[in-house]
N, C-alpha and C. Protein backbone atom coordinates (compact mmCIF):
# COMPACT_ATOMS: atom_id res chain seq x y z
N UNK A 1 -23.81 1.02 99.58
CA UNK A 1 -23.80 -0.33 100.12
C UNK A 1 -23.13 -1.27 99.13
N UNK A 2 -21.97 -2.10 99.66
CA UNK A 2 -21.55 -2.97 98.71
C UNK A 2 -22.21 -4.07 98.76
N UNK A 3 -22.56 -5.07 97.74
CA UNK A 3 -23.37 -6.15 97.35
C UNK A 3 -21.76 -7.19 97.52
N UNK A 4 -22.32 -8.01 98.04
CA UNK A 4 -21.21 -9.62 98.00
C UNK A 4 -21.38 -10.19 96.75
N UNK A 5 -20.68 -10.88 96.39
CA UNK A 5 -20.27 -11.25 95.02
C UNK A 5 -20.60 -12.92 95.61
N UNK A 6 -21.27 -13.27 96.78
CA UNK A 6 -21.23 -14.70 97.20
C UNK A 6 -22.44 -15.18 96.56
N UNK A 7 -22.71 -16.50 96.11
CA UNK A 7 -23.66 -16.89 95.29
C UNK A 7 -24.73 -17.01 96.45
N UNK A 8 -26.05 -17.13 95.62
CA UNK A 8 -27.51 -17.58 96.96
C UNK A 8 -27.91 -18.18 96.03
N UNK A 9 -29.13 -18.69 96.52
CA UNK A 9 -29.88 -19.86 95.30
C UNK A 9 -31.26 -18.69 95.09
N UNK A 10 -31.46 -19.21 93.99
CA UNK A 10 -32.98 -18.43 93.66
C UNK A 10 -33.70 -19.63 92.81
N UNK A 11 -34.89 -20.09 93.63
CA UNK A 11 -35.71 -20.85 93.16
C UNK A 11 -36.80 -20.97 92.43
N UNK A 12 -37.59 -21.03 91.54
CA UNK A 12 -38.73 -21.09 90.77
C UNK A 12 -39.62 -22.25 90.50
N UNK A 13 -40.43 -22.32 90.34
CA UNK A 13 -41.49 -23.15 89.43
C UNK A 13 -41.75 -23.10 88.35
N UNK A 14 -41.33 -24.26 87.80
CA UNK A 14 -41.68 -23.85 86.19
C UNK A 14 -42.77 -25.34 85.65
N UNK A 15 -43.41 -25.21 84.65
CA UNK A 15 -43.64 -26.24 83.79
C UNK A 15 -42.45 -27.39 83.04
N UNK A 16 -42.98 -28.16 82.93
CA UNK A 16 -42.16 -29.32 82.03
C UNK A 16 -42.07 -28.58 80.92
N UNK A 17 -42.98 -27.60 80.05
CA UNK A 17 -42.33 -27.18 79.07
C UNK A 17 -41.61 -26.01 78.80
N UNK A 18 -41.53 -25.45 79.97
CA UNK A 18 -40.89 -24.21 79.92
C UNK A 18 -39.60 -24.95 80.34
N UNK A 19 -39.34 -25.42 81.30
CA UNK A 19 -37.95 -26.05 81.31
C UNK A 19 -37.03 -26.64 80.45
N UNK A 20 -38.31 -27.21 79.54
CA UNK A 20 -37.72 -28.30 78.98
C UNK A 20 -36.73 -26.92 77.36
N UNK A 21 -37.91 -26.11 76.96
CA UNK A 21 -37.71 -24.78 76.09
C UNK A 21 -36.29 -24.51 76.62
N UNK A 22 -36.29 -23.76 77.94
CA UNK A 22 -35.06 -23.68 78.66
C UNK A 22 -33.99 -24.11 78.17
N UNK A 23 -33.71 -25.44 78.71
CA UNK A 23 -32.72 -26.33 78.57
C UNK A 23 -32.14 -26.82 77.05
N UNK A 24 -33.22 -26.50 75.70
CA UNK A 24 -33.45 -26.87 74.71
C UNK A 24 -32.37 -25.30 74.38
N UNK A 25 -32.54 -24.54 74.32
CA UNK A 25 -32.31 -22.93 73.74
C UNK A 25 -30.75 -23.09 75.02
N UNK A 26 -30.63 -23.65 76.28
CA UNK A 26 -29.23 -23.26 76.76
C UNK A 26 -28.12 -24.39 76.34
N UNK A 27 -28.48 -25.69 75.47
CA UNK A 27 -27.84 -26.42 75.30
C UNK A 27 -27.32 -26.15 73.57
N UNK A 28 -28.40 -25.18 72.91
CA UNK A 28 -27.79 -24.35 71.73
C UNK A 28 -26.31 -23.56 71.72
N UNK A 29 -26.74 -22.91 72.91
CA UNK A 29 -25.32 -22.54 73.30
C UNK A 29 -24.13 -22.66 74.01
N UNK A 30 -24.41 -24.16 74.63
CA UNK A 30 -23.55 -24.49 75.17
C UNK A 30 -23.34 -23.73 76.94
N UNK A 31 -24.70 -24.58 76.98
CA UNK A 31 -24.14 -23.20 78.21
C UNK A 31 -25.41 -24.12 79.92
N UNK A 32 -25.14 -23.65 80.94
CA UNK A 32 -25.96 -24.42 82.21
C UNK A 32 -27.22 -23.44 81.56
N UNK A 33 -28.43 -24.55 82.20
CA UNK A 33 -30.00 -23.96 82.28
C UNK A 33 -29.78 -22.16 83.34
N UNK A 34 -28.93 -23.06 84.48
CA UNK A 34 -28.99 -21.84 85.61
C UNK A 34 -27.94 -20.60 84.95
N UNK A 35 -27.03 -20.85 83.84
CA UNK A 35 -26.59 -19.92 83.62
C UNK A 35 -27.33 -18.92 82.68
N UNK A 36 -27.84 -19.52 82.16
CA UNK A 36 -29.12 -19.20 80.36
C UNK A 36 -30.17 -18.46 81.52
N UNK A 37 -30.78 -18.98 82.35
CA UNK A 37 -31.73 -18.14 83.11
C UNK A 37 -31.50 -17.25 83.38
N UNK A 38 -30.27 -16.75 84.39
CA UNK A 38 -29.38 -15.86 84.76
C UNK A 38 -29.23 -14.98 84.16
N UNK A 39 -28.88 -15.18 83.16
CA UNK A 39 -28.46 -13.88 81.76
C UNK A 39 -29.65 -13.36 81.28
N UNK A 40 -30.24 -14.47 81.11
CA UNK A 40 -31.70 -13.54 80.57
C UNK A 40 -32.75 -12.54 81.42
N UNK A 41 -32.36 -13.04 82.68
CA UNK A 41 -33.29 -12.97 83.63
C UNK A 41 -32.51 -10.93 84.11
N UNK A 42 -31.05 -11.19 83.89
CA UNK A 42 -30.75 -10.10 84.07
C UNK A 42 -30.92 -8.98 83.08
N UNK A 43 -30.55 -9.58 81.71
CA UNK A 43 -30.57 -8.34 80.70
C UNK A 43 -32.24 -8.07 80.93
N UNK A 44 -33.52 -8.68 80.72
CA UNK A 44 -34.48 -8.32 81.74
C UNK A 44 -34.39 -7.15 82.56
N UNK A 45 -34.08 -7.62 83.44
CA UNK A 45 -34.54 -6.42 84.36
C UNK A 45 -33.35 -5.59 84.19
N UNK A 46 -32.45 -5.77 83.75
CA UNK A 46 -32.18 -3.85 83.23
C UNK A 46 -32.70 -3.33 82.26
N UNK A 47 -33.55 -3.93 81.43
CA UNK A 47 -34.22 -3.37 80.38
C UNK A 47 -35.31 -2.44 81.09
N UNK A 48 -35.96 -3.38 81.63
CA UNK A 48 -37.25 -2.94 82.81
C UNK A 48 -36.59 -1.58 83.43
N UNK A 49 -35.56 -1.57 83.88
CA UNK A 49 -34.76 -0.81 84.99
C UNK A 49 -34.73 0.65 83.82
N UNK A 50 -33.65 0.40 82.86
CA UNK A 50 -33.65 1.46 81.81
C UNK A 50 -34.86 2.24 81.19
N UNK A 51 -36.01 1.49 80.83
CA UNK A 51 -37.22 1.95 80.77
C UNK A 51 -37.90 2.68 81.47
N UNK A 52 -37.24 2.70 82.47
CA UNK A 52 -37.67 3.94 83.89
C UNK A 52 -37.50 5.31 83.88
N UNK A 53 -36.08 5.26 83.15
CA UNK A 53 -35.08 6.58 83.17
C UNK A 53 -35.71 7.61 82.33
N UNK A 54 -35.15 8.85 83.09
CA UNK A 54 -36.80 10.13 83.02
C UNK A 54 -35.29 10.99 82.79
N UNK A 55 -35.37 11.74 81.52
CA UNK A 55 -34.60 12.62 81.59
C UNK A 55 -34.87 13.94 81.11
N UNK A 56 -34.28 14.77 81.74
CA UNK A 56 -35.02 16.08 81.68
C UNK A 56 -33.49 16.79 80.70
N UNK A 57 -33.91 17.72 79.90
CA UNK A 57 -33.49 18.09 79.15
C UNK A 57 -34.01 20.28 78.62
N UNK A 58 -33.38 20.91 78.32
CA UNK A 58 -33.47 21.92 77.73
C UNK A 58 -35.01 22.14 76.54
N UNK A 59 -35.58 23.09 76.37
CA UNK A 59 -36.51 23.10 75.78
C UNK A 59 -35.87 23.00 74.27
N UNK A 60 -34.78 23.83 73.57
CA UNK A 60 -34.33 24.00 72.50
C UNK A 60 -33.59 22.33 72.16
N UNK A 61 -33.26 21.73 73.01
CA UNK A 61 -32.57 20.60 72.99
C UNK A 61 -33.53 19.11 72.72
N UNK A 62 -34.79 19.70 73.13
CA UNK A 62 -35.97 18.67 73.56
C UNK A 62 -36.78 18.97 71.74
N UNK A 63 -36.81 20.30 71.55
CA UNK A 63 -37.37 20.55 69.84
C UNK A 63 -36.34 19.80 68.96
N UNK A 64 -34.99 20.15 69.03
CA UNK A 64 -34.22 19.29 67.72
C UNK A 64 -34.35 17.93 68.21
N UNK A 65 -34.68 17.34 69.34
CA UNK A 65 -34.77 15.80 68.97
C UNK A 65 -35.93 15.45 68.26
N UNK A 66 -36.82 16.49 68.34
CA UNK A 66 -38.17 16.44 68.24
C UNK A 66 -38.01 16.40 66.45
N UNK A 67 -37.40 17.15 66.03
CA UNK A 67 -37.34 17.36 64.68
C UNK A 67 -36.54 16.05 64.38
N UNK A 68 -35.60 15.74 64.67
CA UNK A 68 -34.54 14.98 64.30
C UNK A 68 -35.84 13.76 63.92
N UNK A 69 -36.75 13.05 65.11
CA UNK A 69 -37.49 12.25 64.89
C UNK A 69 -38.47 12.07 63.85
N UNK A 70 -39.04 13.59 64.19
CA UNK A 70 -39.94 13.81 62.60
C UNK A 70 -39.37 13.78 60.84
N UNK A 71 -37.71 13.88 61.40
CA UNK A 71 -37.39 13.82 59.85
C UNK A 71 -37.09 12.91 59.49
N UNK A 72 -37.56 11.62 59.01
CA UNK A 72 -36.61 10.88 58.29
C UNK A 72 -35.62 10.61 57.36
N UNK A 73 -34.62 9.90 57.58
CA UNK A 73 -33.13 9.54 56.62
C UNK A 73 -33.53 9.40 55.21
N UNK A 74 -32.85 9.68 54.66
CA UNK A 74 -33.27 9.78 53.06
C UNK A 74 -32.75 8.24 53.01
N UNK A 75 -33.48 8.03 51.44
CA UNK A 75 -33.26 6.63 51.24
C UNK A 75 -31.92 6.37 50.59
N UNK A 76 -31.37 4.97 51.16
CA UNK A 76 -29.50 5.19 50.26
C UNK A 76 -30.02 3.71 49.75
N UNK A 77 -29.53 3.50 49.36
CA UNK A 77 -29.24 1.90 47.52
C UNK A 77 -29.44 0.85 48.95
N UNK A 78 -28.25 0.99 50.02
CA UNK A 78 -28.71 -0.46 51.02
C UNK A 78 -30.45 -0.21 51.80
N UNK A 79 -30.48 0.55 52.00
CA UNK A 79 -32.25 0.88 52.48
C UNK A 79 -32.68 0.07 51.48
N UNK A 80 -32.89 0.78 50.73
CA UNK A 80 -33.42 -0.31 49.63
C UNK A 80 -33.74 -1.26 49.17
N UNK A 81 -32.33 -1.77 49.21
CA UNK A 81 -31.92 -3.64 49.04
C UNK A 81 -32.95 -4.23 50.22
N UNK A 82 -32.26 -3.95 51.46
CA UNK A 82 -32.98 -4.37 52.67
C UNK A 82 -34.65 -4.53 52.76
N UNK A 83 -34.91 -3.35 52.52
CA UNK A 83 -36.62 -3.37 51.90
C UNK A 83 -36.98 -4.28 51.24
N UNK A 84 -36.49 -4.30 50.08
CA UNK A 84 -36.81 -4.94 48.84
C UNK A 84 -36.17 -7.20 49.31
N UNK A 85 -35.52 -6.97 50.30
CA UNK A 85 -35.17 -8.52 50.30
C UNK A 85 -36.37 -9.45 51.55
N UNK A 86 -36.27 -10.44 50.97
CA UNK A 86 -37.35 -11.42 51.71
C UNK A 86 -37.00 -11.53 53.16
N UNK A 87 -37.46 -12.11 54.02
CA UNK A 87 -37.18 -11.99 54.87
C UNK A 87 -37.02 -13.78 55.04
N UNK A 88 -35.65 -14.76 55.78
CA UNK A 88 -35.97 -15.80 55.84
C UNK A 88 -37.39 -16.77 55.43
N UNK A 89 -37.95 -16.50 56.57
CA UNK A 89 -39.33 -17.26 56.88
C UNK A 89 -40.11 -17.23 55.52
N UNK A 90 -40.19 -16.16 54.68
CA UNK A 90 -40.92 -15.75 53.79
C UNK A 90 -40.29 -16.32 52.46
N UNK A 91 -39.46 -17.03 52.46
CA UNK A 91 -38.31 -17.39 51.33
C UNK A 91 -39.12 -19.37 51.12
């Protein structure tokens, strides 16, 4: 089934401060409330959507991920640094 590319309205209720958050965070970027909703609202639900996905896999294929997970990366000098540095907020 092809989907139309024609716009519809989609309406909500929101609070004065969720709007206002909204409008505050889409004017950061330069950008419409309805477009900032939009984007978010989509990467959303493909996240939701992706979180679904069930994949079936080989038993020998399903153990080395299995291992791969259990092993962790050895430590290199930037691990390190990164560890070892403050984090903004904490500065």
């Amino acid at each position: 089934m092809r989907r139309s590319q024609e716009p519809v309205s989609i309406n909500i209720r929101a609070k004065i401060s969720q709007r206002d958050l909204i409008d505050q965070a889409a004017n950061v970027q330069g950008r419409s409330r309805s477009d900032f909703m939009l984007d978010a609202s989509c990467q959303k639900a493909e996240e939701v959507l992706l979180d679904q996905a069930f994949f079936v896999v080989k038993d020998s294929a399903y153990e080395q991920f299995q291992e791969l997970l259990d092993k962790p990366l050895p430590a290199t000098d930037k691990l390190k640094r990164l560890l070892l540095t403050k984090a903004p907020w904490e500065k």
